[in-house]
N, C-alpha and C. Protein backbone atom coordinates (compact mmCIF):
# COMPACT_ATOMS: atom_id res chain seq x y z
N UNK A 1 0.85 -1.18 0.00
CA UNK A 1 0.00 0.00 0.00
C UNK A 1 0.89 1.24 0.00
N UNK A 2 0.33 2.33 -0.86
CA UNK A 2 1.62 3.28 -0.74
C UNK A 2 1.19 4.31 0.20
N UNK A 3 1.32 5.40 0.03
CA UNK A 3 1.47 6.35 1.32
C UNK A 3 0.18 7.28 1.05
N UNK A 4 -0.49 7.11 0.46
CA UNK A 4 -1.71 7.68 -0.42
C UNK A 4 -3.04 7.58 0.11
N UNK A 5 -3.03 7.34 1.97
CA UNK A 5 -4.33 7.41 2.61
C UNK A 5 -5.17 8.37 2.98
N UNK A 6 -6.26 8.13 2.52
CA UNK A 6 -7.19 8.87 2.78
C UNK A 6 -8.43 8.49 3.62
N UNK A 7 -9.26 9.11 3.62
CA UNK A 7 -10.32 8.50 4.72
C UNK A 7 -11.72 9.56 4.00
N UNK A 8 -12.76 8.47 4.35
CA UNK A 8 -14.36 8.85 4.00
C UNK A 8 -14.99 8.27 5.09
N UNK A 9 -15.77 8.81 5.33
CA UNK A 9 -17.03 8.73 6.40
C UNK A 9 -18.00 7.91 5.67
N UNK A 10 -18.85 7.10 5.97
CA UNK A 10 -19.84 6.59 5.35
C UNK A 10 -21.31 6.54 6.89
N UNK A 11 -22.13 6.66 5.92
CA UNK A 11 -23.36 7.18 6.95
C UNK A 11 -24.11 5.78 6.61
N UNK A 12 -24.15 4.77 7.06
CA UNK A 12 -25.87 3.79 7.30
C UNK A 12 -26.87 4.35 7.71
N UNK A 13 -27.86 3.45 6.56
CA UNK A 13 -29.29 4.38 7.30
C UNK A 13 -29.73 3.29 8.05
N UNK A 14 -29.80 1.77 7.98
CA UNK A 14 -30.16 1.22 8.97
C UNK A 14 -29.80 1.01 10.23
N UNK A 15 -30.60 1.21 11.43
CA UNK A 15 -29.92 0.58 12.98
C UNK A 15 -29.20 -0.58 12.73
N UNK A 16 -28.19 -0.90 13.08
CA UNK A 16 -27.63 -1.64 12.93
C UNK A 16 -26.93 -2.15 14.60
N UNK A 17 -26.61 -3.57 14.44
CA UNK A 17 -26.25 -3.82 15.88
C UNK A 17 -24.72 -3.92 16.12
N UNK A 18 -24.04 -4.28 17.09
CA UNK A 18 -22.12 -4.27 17.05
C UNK A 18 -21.77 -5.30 16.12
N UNK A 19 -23.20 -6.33 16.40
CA UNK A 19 -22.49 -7.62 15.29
C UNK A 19 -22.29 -7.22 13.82
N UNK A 20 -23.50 -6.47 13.45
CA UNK A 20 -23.48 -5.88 12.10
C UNK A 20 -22.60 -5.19 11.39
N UNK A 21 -22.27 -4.13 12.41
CA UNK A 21 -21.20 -3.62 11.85
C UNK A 21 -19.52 -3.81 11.92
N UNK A 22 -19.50 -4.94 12.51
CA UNK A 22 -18.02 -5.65 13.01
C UNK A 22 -18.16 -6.73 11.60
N UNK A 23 -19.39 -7.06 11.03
CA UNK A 23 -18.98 -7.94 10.24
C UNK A 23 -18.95 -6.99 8.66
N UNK A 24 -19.36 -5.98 8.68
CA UNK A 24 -19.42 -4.99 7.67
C UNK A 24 -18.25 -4.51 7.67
N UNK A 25 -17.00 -3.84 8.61
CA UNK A 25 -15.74 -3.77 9.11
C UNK A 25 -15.42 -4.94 8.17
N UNK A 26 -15.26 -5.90 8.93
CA UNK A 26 -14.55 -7.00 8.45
C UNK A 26 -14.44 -7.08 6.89
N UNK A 27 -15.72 -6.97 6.52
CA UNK A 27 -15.57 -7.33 5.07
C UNK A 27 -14.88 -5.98 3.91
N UNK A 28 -14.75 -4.68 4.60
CA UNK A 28 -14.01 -3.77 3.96
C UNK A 28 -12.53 -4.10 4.11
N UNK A 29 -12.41 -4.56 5.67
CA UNK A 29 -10.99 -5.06 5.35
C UNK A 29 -10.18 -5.83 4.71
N UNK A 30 -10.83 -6.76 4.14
CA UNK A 30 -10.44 -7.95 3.59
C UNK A 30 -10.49 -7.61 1.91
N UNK A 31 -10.80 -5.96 1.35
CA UNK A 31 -10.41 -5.39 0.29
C UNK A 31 -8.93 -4.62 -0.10
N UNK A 32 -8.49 -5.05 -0.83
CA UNK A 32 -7.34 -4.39 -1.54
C UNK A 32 -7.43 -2.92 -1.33
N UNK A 33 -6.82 -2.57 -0.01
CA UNK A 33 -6.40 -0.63 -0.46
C UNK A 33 -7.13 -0.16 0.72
N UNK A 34 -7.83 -0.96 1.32
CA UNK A 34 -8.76 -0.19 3.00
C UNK A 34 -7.76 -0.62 3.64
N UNK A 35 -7.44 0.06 4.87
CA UNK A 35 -6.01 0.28 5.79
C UNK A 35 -6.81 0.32 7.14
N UNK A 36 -8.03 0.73 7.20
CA UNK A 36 -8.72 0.42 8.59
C UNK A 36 -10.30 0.91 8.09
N UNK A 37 -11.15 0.33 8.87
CA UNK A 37 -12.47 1.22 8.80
C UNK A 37 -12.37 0.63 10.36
N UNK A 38 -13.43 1.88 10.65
CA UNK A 38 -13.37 2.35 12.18
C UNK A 38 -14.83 2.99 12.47
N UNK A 39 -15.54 2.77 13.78
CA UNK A 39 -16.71 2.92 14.00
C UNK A 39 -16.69 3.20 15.76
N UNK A 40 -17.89 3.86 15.91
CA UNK A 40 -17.95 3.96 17.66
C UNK A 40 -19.37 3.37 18.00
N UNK A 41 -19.74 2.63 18.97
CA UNK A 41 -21.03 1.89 18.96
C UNK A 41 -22.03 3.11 19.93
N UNK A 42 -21.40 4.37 20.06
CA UNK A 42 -22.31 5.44 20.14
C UNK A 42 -22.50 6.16 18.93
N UNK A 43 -22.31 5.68 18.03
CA UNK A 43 -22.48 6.86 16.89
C UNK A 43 -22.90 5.97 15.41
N UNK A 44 -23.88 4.61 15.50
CA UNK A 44 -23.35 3.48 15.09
C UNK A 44 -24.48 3.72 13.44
N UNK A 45 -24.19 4.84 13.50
CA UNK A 45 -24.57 5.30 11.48
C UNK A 45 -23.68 5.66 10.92
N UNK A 46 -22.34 5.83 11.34
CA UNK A 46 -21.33 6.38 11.30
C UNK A 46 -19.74 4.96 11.06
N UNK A 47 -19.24 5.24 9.92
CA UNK A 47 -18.12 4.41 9.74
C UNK A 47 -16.99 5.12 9.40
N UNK A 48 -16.18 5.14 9.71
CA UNK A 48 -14.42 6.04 8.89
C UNK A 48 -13.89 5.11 8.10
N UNK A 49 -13.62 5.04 6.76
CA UNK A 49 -12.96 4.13 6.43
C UNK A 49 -11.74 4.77 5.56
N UNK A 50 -10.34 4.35 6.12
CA UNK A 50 -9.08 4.72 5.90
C UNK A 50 -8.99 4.01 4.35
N UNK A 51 -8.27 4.47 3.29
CA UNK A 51 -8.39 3.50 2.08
C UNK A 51 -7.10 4.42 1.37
N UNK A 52 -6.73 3.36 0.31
CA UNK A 52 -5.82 4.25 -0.72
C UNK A 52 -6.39 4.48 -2.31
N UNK A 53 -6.41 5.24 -2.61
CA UNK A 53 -7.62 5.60 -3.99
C UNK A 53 -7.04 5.15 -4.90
N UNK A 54 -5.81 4.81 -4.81
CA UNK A 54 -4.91 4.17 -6.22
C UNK A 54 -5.34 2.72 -6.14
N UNK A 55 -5.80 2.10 -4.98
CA UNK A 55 -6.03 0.71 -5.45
C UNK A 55 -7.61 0.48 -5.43
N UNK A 56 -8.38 1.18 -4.73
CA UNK A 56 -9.49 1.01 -4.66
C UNK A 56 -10.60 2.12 -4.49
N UNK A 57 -11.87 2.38 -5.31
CA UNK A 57 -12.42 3.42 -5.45
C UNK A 57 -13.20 3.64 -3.89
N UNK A 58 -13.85 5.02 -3.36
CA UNK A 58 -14.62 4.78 -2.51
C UNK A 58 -15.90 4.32 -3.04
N UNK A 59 -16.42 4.55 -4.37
CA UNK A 59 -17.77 4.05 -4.65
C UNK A 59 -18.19 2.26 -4.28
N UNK A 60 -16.68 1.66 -4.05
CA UNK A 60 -16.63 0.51 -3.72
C UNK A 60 -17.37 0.12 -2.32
N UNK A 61 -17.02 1.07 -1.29
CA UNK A 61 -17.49 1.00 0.18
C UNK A 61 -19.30 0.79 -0.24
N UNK A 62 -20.13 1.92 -0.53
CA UNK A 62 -21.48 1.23 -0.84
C UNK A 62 -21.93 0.13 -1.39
N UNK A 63 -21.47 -0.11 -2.42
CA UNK A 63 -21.33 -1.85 -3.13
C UNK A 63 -21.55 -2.29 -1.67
N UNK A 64 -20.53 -2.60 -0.85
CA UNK A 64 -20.17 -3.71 -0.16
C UNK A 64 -20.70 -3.34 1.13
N UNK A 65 -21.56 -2.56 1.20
CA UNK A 65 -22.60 -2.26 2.09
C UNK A 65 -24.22 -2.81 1.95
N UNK A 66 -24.23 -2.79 0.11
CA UNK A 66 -25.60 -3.37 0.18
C UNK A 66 -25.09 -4.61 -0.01
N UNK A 67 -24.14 -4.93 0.07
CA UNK A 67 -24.02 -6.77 -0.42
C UNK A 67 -24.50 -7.67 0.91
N UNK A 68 -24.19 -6.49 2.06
CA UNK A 68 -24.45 -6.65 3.56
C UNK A 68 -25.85 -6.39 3.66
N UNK A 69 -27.11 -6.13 2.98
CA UNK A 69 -28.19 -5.75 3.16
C UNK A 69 -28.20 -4.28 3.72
N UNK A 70 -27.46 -3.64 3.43
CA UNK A 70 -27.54 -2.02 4.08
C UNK A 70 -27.26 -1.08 2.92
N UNK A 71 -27.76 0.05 3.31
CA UNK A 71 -27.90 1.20 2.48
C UNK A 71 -27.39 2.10 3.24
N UNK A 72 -25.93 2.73 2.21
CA UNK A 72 -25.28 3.53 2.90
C UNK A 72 -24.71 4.64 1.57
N UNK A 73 -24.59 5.90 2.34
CA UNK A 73 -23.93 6.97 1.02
C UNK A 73 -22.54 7.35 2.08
N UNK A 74 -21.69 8.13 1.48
CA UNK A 74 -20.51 8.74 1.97
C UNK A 74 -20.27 10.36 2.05
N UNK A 75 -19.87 10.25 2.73
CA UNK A 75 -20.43 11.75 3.12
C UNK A 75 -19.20 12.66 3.96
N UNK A 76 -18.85 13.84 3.49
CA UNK A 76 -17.74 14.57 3.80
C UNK A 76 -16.43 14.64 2.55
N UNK A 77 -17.25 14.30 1.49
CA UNK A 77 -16.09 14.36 0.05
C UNK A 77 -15.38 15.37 -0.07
């Protein structure tokens, strides 16, 4: 990964529970070019996800939000 991190916020609209979003985590991590996504279970519409844009787009993060059954946009571009 090169030195090229950036970070996007992504907003869920569904309640979601710790399991939900630990396994939604999980599955951004396990993409080419996300370096962390990060969440607080007080704020739990709310995701940070650290990424590098040379290997992977952010339009990718929604994809792999509804693949999870959730509907999510990004927000703070």
């Amino acid at each position: 990964m090169s030195n090229n991190i950036v970070d996007v916020t992504m907003h869920i609209d569904e309640n979601t529970t710790h399991d939900d979003r630990e396994q939604l985590r999980d599955k951004l991590l396990q993409k080419d070019g996300v370096a962390a996504a990060v969440y607080h279970d007080d704020k739990p519409h709310l995701m940070v996800i650290e990424y590098d844009p040379q290997i992977i787009k952010a339009s990718e993060f929604g994809k792999i939000a509804q693949e999870s059954g959730l509907h999510a946009e990004l927000i703070g571009l």
